[in-house]
N, C-alpha and C. Protein backbone atom coordinates (compact mmCIF):
# COMPACT_ATOMS: atom_id res chain seq x y z
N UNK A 1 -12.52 -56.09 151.47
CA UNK A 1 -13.07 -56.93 152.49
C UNK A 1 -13.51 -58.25 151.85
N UNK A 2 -13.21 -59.53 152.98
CA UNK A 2 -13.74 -60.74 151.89
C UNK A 2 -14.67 -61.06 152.58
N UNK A 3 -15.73 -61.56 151.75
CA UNK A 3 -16.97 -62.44 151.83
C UNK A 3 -16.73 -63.86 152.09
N UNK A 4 -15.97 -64.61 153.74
CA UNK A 4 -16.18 -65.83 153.67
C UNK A 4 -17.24 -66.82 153.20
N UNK A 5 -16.86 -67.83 152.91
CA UNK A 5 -18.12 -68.83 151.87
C UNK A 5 -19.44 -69.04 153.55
N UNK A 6 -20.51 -68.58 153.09
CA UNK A 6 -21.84 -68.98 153.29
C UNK A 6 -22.04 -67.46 154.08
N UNK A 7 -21.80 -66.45 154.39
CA UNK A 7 -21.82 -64.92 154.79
C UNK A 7 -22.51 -64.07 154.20
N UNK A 8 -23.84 -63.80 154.52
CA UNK A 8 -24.34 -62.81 153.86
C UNK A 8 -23.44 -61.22 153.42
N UNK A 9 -23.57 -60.47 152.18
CA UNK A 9 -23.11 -59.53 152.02
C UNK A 9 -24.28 -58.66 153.19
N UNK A 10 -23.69 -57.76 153.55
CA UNK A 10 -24.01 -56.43 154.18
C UNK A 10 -25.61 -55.94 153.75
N UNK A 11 -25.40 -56.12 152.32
CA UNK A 11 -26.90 -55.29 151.70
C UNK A 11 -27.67 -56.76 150.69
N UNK A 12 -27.29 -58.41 151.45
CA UNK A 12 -28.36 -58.90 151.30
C UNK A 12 -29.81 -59.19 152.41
N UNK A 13 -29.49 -58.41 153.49
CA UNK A 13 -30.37 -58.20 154.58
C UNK A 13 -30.55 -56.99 155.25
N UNK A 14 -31.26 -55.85 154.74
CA UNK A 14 -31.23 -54.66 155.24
C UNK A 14 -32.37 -54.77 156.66
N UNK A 15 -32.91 -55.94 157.11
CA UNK A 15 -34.38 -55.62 157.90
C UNK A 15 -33.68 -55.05 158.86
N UNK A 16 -31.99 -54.74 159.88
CA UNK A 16 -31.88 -53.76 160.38
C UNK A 16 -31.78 -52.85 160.25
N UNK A 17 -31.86 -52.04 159.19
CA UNK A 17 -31.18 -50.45 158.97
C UNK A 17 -32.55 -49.44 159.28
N UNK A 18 -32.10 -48.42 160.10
CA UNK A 18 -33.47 -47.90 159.92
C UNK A 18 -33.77 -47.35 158.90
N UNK A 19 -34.99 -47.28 158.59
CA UNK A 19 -35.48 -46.68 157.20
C UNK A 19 -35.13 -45.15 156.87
N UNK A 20 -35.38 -44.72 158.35
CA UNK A 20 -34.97 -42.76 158.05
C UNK A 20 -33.29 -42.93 157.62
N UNK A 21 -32.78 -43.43 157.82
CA UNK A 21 -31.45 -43.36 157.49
C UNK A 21 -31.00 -43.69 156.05
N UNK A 22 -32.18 -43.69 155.19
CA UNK A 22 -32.02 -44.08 153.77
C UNK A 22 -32.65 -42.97 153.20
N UNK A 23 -33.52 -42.77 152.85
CA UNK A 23 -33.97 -41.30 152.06
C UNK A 23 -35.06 -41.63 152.03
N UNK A 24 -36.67 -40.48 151.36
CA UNK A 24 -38.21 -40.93 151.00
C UNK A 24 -38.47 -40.03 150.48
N UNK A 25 -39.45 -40.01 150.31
CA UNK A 25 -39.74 -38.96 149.07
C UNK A 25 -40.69 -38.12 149.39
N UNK A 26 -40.30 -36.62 149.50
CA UNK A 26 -41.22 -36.03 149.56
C UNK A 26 -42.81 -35.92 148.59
N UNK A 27 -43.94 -35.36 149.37
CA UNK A 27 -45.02 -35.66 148.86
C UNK A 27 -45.25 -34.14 148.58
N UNK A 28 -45.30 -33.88 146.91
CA UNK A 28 -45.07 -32.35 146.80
C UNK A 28 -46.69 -32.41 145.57
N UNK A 29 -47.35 -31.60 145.84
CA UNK A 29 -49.03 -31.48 144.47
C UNK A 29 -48.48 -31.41 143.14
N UNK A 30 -47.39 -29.90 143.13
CA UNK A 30 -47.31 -30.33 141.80
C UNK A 30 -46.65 -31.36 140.96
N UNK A 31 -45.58 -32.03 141.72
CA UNK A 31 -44.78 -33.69 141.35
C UNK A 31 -46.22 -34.37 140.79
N UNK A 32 -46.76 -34.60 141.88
CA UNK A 32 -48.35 -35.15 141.54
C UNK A 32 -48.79 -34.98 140.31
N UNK A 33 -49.33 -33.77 139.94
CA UNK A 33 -50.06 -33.38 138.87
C UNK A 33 -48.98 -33.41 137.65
N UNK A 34 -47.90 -33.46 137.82
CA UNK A 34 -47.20 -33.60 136.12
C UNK A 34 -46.89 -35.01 136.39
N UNK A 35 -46.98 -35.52 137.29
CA UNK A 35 -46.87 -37.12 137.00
C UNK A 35 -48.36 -37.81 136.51
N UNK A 36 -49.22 -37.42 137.09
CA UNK A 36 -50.18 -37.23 136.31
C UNK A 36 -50.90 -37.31 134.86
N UNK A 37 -50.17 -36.25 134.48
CA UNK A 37 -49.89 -35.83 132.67
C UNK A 37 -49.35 -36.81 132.49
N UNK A 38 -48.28 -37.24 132.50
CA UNK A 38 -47.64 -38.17 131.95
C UNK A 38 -47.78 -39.44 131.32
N UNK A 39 -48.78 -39.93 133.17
CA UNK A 39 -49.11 -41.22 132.39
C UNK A 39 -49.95 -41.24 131.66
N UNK A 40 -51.04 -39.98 131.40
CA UNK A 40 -52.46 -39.73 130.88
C UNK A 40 -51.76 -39.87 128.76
N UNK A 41 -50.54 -39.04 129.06
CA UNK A 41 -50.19 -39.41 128.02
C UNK A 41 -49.53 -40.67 127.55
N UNK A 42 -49.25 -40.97 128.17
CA UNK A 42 -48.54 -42.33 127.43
C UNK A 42 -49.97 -43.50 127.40
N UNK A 43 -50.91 -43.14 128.04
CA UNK A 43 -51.94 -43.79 127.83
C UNK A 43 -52.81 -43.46 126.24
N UNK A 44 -52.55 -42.35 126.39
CA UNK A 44 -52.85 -41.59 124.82
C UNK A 44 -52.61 -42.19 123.55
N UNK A 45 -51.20 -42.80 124.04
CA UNK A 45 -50.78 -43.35 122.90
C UNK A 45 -51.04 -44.63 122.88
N UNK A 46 -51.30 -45.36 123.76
CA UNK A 46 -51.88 -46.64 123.59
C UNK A 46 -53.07 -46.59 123.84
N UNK A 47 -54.55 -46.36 122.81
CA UNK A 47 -56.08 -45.84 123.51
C UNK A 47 -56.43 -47.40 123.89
N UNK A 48 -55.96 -48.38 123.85
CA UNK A 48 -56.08 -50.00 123.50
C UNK A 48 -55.74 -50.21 125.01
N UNK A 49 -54.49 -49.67 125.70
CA UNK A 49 -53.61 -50.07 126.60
C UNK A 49 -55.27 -50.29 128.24
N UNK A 50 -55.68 -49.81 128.66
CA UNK A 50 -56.81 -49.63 129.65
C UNK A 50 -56.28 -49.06 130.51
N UNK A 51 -55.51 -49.74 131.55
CA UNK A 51 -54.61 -49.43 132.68
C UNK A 51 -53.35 -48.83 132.57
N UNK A 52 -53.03 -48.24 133.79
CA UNK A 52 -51.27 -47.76 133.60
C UNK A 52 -51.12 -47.71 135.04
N UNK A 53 -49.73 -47.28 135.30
CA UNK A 53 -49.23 -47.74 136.43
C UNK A 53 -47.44 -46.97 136.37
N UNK A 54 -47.94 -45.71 136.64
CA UNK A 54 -46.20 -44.94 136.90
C UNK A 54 -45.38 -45.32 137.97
N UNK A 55 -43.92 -44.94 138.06
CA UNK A 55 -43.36 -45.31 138.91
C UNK A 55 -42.27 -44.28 138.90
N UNK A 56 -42.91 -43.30 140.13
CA UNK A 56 -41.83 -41.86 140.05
C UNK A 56 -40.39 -42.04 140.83
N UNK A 57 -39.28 -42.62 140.17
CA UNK A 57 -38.33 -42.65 141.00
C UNK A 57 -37.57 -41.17 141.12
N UNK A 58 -37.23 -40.65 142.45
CA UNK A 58 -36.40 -39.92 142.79
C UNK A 58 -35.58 -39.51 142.00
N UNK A 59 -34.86 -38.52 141.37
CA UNK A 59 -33.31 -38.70 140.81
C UNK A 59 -33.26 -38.64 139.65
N UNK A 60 -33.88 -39.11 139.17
CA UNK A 60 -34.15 -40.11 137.52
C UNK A 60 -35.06 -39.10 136.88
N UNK A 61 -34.88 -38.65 135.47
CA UNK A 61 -35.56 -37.59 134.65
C UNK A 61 -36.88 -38.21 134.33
N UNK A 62 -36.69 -39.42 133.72
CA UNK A 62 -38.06 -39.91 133.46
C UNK A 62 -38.89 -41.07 134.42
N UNK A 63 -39.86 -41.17 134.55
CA UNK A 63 -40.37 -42.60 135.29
C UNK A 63 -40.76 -43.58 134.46
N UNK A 64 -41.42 -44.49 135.05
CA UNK A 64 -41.51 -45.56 134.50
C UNK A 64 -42.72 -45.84 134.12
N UNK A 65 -43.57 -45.92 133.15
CA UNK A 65 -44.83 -46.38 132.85
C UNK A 65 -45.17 -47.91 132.24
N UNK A 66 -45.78 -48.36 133.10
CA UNK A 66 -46.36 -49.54 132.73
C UNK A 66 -47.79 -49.61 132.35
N UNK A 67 -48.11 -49.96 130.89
CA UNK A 67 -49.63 -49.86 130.04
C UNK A 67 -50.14 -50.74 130.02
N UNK A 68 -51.22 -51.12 129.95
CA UNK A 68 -51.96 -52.48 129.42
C UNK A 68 -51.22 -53.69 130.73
N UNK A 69 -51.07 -53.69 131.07
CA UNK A 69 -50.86 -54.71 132.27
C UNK A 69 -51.98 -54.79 133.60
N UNK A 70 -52.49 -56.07 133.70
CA UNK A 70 -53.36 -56.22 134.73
C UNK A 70 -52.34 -57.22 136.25
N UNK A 71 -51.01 -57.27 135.87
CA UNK A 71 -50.36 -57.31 136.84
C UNK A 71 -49.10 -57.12 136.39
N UNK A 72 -48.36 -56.33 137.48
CA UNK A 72 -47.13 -55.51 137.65
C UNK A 72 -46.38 -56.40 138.05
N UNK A 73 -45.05 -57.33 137.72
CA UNK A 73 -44.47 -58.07 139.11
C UNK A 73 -43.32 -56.91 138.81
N UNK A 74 -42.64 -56.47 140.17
CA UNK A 74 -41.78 -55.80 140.47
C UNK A 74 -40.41 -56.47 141.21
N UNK A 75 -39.17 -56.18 140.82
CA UNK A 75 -38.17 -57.00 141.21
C UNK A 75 -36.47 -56.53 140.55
N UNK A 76 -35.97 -57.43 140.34
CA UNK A 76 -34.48 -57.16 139.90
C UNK A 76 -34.31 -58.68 138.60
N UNK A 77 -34.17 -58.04 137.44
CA UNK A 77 -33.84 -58.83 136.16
C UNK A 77 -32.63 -59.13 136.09
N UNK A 78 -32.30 -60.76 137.21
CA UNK A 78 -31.01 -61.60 137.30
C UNK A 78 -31.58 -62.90 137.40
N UNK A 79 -31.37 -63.81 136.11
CA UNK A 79 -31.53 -65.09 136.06
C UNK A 79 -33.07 -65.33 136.43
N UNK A 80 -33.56 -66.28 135.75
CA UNK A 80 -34.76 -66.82 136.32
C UNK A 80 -36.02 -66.11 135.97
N UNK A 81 -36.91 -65.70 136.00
CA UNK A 81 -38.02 -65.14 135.81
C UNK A 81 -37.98 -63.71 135.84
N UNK A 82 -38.09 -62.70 134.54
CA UNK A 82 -37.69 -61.62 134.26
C UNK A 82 -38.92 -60.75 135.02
N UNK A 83 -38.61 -59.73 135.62
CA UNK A 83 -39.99 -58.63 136.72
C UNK A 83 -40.26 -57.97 135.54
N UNK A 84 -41.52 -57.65 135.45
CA UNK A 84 -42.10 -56.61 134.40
C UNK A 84 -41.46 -55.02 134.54
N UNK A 85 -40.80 -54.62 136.13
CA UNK A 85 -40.45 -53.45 135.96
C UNK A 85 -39.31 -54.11 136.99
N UNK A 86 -38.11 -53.44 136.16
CA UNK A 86 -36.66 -54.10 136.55
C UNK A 86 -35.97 -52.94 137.50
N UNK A 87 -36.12 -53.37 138.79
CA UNK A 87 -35.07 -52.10 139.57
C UNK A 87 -33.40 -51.96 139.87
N UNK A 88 -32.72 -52.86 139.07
CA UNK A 88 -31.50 -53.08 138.84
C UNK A 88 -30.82 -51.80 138.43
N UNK A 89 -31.16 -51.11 137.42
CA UNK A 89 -30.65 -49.87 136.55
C UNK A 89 -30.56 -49.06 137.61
N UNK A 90 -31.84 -48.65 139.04
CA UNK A 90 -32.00 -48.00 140.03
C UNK A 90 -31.47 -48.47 141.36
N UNK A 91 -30.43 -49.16 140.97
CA UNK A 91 -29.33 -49.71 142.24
C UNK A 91 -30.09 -50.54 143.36
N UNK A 92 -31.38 -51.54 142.63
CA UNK A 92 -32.33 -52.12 143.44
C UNK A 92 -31.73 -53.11 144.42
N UNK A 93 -30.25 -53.60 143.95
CA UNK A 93 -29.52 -54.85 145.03
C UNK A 93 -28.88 -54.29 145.87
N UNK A 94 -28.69 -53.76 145.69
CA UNK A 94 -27.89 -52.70 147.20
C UNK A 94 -28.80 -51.97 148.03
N UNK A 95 -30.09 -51.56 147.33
CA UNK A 95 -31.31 -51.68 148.27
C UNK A 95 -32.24 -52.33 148.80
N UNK A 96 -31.96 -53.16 148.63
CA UNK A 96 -32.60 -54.92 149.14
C UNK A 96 -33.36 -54.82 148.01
N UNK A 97 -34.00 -54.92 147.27
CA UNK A 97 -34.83 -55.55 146.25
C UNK A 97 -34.87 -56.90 146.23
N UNK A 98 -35.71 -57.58 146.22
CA UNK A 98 -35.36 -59.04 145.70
C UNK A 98 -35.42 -59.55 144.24
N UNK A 99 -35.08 -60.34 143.65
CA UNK A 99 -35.32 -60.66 142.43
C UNK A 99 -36.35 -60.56 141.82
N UNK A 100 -37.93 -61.46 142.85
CA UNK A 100 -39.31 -60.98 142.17
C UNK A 100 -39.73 -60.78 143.86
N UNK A 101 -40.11 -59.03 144.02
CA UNK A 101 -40.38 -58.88 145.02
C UNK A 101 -41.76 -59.03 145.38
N UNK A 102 -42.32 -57.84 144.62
CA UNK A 102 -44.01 -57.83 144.80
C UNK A 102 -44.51 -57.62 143.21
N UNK A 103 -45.65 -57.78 143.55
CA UNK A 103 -46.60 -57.49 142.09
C UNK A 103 -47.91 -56.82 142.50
N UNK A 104 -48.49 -55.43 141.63
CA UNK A 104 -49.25 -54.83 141.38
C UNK A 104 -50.13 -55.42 140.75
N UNK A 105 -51.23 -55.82 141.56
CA UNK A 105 -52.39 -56.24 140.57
C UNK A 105 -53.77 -55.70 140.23
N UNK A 106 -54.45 -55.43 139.17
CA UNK A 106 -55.44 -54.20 138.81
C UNK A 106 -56.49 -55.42 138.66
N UNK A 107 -57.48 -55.43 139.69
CA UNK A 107 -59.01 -56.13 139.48
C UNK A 107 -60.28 -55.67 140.09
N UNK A 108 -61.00 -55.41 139.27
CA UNK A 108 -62.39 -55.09 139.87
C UNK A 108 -62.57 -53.27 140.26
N UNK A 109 -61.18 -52.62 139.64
CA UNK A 109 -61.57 -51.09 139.29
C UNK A 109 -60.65 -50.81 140.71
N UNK A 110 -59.56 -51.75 141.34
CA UNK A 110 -58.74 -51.25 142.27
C UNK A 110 -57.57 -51.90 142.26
N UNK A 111 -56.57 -51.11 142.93
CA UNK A 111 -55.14 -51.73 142.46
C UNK A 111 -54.49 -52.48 144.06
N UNK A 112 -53.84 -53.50 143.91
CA UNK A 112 -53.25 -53.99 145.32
C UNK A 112 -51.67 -54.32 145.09
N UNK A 113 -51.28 -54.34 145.81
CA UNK A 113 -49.59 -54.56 145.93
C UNK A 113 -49.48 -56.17 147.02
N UNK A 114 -48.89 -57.29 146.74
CA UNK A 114 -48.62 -57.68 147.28
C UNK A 114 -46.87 -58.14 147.42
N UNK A 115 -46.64 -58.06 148.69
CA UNK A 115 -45.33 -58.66 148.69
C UNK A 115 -45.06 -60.26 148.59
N UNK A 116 -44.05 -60.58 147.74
CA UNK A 116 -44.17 -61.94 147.28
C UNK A 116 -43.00 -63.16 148.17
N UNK A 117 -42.97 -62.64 148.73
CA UNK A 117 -41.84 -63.20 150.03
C UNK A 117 -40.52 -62.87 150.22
N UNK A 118 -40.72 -61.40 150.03
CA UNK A 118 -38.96 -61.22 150.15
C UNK A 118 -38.59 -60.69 150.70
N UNK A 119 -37.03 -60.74 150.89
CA UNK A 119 -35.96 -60.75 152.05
C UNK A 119 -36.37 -59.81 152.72
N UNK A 120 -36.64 -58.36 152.44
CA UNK A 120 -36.45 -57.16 152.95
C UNK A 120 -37.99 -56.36 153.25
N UNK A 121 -38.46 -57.15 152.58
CA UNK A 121 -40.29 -56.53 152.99
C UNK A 121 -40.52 -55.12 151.80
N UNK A 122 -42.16 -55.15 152.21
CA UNK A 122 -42.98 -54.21 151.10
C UNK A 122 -43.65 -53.11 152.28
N UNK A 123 -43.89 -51.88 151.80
CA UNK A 123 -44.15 -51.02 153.02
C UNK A 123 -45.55 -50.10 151.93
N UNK A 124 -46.08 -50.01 152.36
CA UNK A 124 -47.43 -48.59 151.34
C UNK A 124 -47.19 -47.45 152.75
N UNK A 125 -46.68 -46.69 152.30
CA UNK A 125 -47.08 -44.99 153.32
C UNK A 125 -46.59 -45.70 154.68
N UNK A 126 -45.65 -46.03 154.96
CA UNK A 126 -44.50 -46.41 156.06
C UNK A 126 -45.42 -47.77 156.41
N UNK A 127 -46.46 -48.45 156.14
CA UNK A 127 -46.90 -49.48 156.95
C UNK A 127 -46.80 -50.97 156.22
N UNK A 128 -46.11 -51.60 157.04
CA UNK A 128 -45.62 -53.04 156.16
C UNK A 128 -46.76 -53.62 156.04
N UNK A 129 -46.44 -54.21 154.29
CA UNK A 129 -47.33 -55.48 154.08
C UNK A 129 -46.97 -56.98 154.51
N UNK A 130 -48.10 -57.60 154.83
CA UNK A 130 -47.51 -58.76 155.10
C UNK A 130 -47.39 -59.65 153.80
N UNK A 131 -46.84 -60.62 154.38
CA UNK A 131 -46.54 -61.51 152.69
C UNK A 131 -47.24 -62.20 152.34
N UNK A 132 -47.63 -62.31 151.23
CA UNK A 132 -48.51 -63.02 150.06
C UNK A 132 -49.86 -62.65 150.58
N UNK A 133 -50.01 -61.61 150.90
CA UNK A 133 -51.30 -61.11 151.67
C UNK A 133 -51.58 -59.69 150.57
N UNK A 134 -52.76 -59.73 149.48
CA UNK A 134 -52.95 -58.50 148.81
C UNK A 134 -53.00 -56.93 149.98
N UNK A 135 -52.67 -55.95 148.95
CA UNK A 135 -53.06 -54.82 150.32
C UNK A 135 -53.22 -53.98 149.08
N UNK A 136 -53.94 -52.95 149.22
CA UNK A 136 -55.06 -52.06 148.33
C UNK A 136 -54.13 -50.54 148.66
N UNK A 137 -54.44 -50.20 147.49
CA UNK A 137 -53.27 -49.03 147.02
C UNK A 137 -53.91 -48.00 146.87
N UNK A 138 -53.59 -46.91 147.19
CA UNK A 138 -54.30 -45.80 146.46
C UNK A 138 -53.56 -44.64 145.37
N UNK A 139 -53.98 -43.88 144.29
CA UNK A 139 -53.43 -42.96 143.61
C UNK A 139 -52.75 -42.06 144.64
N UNK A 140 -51.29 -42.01 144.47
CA UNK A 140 -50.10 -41.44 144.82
C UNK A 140 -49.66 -41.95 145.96
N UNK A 141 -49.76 -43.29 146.45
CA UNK A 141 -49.03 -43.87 147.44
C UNK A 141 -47.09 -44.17 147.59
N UNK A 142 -46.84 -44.27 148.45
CA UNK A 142 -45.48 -44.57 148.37
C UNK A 142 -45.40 -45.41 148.50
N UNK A 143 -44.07 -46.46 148.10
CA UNK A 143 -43.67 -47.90 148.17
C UNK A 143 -42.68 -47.65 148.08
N UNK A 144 -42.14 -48.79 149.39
CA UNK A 144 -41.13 -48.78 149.60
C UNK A 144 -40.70 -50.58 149.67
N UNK A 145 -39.73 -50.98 148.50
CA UNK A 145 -39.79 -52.26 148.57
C UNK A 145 -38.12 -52.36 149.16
N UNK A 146 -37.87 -53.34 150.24
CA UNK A 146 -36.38 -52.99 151.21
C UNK A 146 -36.10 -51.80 151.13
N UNK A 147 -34.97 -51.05 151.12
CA UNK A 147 -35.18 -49.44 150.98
C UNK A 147 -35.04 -49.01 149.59
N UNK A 148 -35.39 -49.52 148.78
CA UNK A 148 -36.23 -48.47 147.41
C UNK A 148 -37.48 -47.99 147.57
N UNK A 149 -37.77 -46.73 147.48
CA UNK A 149 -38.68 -45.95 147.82
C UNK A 149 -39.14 -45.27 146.28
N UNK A 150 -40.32 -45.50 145.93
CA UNK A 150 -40.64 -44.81 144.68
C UNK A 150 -42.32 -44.79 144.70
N UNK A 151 -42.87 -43.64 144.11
CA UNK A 151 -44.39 -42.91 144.58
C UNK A 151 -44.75 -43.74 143.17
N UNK A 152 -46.24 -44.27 143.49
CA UNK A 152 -47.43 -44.84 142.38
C UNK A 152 -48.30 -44.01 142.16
N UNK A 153 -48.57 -43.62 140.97
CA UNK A 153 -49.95 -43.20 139.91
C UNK A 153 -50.39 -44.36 139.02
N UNK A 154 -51.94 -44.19 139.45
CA UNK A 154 -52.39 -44.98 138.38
C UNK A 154 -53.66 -44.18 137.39
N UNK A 155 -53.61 -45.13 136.21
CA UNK A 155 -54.80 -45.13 135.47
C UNK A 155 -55.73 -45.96 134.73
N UNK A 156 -56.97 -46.00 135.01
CA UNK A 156 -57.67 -47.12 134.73
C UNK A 156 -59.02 -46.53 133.89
């Protein structure tokens, strides 16, 4: 199929697809509690690091831990300003991701997600954020940035 010049591809605008028609993640205690462990350890190893910030993707054997960071930007690592946690490897452009979507930010002993203006929107536990508007997170929330869907643990 060709992409006439100025035509969006198919999966650079998902805001119609419904969301159930993509997948989510079940919310299971014990997923919880060994995700849990995890980051407790990798915090272990950095006693310096303060904060952490997992990122349980579906599918994938290991997740993602982010240490010592007092902000998360989340996105797709193509040209231009590299995201601290890159969803490219996790097929983030074909799930709307944007390049720099949102960022996790840790202040004052609480964590917020904001969406940073992109194409496809930021969701916590099915309810959209609005843009450039902080929104307050809690330990084991879901996020769903366009349809990438992946559960947050934190530690502080």
């Amino acid at each position: 199929m060709t992409n006439p010049a100025g035509k969006k591809k198919d999966t650079d605008d998902l805001s119609k697809t419904e969301y159930g028609k993509t997948w989510t993640i079940s919310d299971d205690s014990s997923i919880s509690y060994a995700l849990t462990d995890m980051l407790e350890a990798a915090l272990a190893e950095k006693p310096d690091a303060g904060t952490g910030v997992l990122f349980y993707i579906p599918n994938e054997s290991n997740p993602l831990v982010v240490t010592g960071q007092e902000v998360v930007t989340i996105g797709r690592a193509e040209g231009g300003a590299e995201p601290i946690v890159d969803l490219n490897p996790y097929h983030g452009k074909a799930l709307g991701v944007s390049r720099i979507h949102a960022k996790i930010t840790y202040t004052d002993g609480r964590y917020t997600i904001t969406d940073l203006g992109s194409t496809n929107g930021t969701w916590v536990n099915d309810a959209r954020v609005p843009a450039n508007a902080p929104t307050e997170l809690q330990d084991s929330d879901q996020l769903r940035l366009g349809h990438f869907t992946t559960l947050v643990k934190f530690a502080d």
